[in-house]
Protein backbone atom coordinates (compact mmCIF):
# COMPACT_ATOMS: atom_id res chain seq x y z
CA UNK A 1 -9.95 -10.91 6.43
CA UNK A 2 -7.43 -9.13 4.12
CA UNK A 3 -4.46 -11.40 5.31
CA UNK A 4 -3.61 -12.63 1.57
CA UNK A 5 -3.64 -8.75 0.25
CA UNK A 6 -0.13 -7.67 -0.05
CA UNK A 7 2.09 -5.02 -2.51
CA UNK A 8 5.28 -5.36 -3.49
CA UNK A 9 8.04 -2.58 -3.29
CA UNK A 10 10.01 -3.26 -5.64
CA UNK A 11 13.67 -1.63 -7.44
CA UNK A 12 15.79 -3.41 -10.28
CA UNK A 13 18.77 -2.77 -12.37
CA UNK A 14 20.74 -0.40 -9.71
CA UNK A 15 17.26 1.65 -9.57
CA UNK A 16 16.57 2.67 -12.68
CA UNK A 17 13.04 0.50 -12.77
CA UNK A 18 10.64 1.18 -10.05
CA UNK A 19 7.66 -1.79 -9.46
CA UNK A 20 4.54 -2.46 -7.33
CA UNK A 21 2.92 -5.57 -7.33
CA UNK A 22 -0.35 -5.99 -5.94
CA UNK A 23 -3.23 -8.90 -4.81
CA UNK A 24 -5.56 -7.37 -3.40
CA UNK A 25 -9.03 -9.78 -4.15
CA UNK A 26 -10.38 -9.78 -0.43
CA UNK A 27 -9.81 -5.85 -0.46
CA UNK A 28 -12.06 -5.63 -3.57
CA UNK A 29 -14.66 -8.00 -2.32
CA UNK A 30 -15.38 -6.15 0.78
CA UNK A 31 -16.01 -2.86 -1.23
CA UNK A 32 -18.40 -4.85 -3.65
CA UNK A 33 -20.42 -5.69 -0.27
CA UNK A 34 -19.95 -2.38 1.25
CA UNK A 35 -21.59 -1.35 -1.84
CA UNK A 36 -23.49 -3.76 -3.28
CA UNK A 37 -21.91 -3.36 -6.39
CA UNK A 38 -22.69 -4.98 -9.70
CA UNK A 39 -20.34 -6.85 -11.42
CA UNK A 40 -18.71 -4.03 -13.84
CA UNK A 41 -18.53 -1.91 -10.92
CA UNK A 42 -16.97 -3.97 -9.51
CA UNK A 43 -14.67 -4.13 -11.84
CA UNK A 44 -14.27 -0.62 -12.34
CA UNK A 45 -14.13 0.14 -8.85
CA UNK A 46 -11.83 -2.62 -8.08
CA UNK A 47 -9.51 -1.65 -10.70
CA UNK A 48 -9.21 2.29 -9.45
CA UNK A 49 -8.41 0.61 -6.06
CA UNK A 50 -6.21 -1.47 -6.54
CA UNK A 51 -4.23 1.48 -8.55
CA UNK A 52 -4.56 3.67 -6.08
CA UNK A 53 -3.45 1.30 -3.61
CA UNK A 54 0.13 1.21 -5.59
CA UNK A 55 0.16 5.05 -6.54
CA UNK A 56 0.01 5.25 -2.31
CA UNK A 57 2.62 2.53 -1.94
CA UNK A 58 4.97 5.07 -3.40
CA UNK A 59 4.36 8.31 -1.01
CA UNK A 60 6.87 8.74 1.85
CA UNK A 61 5.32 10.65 4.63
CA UNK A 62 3.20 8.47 7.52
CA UNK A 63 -0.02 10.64 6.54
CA UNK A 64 -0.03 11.71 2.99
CA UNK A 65 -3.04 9.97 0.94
CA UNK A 66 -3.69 10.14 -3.12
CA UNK A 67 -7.14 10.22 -4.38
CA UNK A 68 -7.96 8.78 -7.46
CA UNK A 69 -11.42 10.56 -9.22
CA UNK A 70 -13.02 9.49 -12.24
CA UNK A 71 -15.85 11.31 -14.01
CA UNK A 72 -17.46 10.20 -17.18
CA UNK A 73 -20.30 10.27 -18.96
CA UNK A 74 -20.79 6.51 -18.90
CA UNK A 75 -23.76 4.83 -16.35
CA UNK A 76 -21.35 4.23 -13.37
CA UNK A 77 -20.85 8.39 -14.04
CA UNK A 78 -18.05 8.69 -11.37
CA UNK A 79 -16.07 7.07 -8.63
CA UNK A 80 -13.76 7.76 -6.00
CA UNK A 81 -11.11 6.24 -4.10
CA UNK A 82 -8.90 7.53 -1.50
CA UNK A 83 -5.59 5.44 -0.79
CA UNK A 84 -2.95 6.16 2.02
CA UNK A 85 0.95 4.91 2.16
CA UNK A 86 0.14 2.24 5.27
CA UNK A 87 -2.03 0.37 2.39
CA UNK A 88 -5.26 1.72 3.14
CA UNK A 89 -8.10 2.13 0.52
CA UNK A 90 -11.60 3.32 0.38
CA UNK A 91 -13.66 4.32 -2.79
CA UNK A 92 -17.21 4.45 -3.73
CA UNK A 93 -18.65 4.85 -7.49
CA UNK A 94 -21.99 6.94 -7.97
CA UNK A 95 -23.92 4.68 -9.53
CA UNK A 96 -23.44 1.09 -7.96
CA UNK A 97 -26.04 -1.02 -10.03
CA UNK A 98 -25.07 -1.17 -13.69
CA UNK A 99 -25.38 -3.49 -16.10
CA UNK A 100 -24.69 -3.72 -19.37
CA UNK A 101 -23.80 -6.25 -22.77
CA UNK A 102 -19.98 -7.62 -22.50
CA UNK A 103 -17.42 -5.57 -24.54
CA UNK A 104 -16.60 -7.60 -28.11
CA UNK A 105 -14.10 -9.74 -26.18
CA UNK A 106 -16.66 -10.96 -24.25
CA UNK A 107 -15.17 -9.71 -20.98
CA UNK A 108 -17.04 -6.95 -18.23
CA UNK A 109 -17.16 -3.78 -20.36
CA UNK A 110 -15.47 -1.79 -17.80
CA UNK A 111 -15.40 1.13 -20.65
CA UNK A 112 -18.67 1.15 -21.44
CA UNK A 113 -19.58 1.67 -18.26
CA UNK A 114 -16.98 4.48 -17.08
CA UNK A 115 -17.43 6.47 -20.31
CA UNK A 116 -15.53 9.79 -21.84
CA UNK A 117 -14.52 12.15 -19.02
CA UNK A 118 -11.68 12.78 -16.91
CA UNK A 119 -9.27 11.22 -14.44
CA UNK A 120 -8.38 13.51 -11.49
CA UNK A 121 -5.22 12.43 -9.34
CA UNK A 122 -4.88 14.48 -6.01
CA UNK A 123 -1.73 14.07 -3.80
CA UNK A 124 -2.10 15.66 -0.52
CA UNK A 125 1.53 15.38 1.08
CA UNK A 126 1.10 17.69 4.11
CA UNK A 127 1.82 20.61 2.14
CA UNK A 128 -0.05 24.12 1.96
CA UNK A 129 -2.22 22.88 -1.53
CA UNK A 130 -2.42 19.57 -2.68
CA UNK A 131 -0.75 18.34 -5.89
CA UNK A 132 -3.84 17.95 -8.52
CA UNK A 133 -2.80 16.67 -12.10
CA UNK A 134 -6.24 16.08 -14.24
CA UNK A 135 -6.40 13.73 -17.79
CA UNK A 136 -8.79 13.06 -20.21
CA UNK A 137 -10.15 9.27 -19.92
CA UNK A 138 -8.39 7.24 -22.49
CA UNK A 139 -10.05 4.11 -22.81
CA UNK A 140 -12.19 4.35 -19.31
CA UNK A 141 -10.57 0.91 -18.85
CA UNK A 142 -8.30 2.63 -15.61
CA UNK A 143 -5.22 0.74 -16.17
CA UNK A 144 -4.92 2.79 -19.65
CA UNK A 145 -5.72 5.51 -18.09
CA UNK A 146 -3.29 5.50 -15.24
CA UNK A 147 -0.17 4.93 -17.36
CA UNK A 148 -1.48 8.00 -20.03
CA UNK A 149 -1.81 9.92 -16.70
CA UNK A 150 2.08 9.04 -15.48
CA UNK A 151 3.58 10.06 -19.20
CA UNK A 152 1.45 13.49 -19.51
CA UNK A 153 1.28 14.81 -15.69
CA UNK A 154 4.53 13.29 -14.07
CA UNK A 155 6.69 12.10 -17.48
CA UNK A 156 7.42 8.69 -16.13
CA UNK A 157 7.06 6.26 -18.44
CA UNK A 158 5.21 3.14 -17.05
CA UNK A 159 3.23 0.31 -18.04
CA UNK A 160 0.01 -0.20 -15.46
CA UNK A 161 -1.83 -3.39 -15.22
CA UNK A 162 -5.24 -4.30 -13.40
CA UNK A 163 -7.54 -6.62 -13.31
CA UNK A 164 -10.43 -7.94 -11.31
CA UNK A 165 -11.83 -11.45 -12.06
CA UNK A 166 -15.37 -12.63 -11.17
CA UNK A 167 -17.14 -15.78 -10.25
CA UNK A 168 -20.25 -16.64 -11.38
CA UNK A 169 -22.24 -15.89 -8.34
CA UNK A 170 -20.38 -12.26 -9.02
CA UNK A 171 -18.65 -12.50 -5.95
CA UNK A 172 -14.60 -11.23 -6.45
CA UNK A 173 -12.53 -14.36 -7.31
CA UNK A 174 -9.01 -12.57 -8.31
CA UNK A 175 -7.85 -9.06 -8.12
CA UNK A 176 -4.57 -7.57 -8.42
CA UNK A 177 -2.01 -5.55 -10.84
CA UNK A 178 0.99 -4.31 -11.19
CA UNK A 179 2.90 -0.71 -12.15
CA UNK A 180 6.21 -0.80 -13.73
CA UNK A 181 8.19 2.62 -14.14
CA UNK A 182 11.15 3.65 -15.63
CA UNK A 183 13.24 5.91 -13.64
CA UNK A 184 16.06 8.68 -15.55
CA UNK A 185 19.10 7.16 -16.85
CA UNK A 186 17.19 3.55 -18.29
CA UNK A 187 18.06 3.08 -21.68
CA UNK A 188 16.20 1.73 -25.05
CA UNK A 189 17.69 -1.87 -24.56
CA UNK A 190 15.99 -2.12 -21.31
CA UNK A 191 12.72 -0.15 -22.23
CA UNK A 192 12.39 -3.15 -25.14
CA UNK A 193 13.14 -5.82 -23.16
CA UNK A 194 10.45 -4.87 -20.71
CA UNK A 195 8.07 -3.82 -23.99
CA UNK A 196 8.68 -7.51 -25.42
CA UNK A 197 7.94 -9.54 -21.82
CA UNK A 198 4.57 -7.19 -21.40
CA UNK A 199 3.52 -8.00 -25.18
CA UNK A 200 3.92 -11.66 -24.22
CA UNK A 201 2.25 -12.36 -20.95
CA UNK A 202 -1.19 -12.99 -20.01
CA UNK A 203 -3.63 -10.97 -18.37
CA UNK A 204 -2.90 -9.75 -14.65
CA UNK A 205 -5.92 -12.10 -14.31
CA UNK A 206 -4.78 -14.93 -16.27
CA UNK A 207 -1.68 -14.84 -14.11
CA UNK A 208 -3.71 -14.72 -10.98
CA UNK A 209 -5.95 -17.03 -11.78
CA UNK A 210 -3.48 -19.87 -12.54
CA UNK A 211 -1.97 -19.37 -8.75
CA UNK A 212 0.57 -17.02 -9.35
CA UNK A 213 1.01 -14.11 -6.78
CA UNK A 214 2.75 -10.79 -6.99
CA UNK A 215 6.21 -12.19 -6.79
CA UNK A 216 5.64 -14.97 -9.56
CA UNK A 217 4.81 -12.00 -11.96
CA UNK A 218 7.68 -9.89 -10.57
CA UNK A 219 9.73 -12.54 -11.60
CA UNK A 220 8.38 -13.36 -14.68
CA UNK A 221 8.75 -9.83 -16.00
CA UNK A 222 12.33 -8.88 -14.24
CA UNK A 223 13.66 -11.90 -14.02
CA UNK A 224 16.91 -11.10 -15.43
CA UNK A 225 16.64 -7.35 -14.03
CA UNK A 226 17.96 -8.28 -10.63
CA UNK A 227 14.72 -7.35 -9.06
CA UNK A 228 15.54 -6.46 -5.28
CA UNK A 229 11.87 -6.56 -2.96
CA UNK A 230 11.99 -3.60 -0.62
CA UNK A 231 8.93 -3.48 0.99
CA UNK A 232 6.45 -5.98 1.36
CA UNK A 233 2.94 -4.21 2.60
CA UNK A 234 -0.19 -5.38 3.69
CA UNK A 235 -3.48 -3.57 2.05
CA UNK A 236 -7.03 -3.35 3.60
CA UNK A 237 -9.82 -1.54 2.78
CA UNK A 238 -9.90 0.99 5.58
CA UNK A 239 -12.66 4.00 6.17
CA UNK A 240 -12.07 6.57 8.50
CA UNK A 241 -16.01 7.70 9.12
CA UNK A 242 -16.44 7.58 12.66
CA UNK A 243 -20.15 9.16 14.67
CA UNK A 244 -18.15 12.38 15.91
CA UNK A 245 -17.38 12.60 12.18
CA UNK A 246 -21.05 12.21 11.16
CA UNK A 247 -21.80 14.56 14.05
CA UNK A 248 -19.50 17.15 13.10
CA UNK A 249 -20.87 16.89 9.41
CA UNK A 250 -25.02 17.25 10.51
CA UNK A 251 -24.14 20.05 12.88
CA UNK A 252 -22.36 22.03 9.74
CA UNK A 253 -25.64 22.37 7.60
CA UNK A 254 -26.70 24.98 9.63
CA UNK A 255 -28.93 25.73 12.84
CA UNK A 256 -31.55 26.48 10.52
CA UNK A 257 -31.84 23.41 8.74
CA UNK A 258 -30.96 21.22 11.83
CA UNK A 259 -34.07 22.63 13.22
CA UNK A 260 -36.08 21.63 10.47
CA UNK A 261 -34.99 18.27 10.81
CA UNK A 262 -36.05 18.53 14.70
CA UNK A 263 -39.33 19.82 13.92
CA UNK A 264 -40.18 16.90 11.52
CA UNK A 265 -39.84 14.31 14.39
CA UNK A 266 -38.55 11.63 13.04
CA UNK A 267 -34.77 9.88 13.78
CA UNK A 268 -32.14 10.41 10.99
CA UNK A 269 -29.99 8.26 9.11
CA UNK A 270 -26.48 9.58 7.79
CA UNK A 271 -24.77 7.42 5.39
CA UNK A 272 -20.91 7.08 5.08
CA UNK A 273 -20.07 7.51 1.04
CA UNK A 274 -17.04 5.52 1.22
CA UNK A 275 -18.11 2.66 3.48
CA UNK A 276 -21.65 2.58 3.52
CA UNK A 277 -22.13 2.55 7.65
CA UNK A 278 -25.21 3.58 8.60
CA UNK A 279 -25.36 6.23 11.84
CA UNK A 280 -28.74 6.56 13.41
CA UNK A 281 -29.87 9.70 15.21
CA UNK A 282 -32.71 9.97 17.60
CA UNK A 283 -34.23 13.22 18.48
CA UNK A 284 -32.51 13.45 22.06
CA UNK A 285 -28.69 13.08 19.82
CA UNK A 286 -30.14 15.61 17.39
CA UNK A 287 -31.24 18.03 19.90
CA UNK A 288 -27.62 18.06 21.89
CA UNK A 289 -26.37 18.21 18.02
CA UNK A 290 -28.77 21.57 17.68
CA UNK A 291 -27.09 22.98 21.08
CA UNK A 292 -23.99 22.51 20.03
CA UNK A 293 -24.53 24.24 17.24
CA UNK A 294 -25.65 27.16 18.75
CA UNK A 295 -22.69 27.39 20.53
CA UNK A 296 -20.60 27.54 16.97
């Protein structure tokens, strides 16, 4: 299903510029049915993805994972997405069903929706405490966001582009960004050059839309950068819920409440956030569940 998502890993000019380049549009349209989002959420959601997707692209160990949290005081009110470095994603947003008028460029009002709040990046890298860096929302438009987070929290200077396109039946028709960084040692010359070529292009989009994939827009931005690809990596959206997970998770409210669910009678149903898979428990599974418990 996800065989057209790909990043690229890319380096230019001896290093000192550091790329992704991402399509990731059948990743995105299997969260908006996961979810049943709406088609801002969609957008929004897509958009924290698919940076999350690069901001993993760049972690070195097999098992570290960067999650990506926004809170604002906008309808969606919050969403989260959880990205590993084998191109893995899964996110959810609180409120799925939003709608609202189109922004004054007549395009989804992605911040509108998100609202004045906070963007929360946590790197866990196998260490004893994860990294946490935390920003004030910018523009609640994520891409904005994202490259305010990279100057204040990690003082790279990068440009971050995203952008999820919809049909009219507001199913996903083109997702996809990119994140360009500037490593120590680039100079102005090459900081204006890249400055001139963003000012110019279209929308991630626009580019998108019009057939071109990640490595037409590498190309179109460091063309004359001698842009080396290092890594090309497939992305999926990818949950890790599992029923000994959900088990685990109904046994750890307590005997006490785990007996009240008993005495009511009636099966269960424990939903995965991330995902939305369902897990059914009859009384038999929540009665071993109880034991078990007891033995805790």
């Amino acid at each position: 299903m996800f065989e057209n998502d790909h990043i690229l890993r890319v380096t230019a000019l001896d290093g000192m510029i550091r790329a992704f380049f991402i399509t990731d549009r059948d990743t995105v349209e299997y969260a908006r049915k996961a979810h049943n989002t709406s088609p801002v959420v969609t957008a929004a959601l897509g958009r924290l993805m698919t940076g999350a997707l690069m901001m993993g692209a760049d972690m070195k160990g097999e098992e570290d994972t960067v999650t990506l949290r926004v809170e604002g005081d906008g309808p969606i009110k919050g969403m989260t997405v959880v990205a590993d470095s084998r191109g893995n994603v899964k996110g959810f947003p609180m409120e799925p069903l939003v709608i609202i008028p189109a922004n004054d460029k007549g395009k989804l009002d992605v911040g509108g929706a998100v609202g004045k709040g906070t963007l929360s990046v946590i790197k866990d890298m196998g260490m004893k405490e994860p990294y946490t860096g935390q920003v004030p929302l910018i523009s609640g438009e994520i891409a904005e966001d994202l490259t305010y987070y990279f100057a204040a929290s990690e003082q790279i200077p990068s440009s971050v582009a995203l952008g999820v396109l919809m049909n009219k039946e507001n199913t996903v028709r083109r997702a996809g960004g990119f994140m360009i960084q500037l490593m120590p040692g680039a100079d102005e010359d090459v900081l204006s050059r890249l400055e001139e070529r963003l000012a110019s292009m279209k929308s991630v989009t626009a580019c998108l839309d019009e057939g071109m994939g990640p490595e037409d827009i590498m190309r179109l931005l460091l063309s004359d950068m001698e842009p080396e690809i290092n890594d090309r990596l497939p992305v999926r959206f990818k949950c890790s819920c599992s029923r000994e997970k959900m088990e685990n998770a109904i046994i750890s409210i307590g005997r006490k409440d785990l007996k009240s669910l008993i005495d009511e009678g009636e099966p269960i149903e424990a939903v995965c956030h991330f995902c939305g898979t369902r897990y059914r428990f009859d009384m038999p599974e929540l009665r071993q569940l109880w034991l078990r418990a007891q033995e805790r």
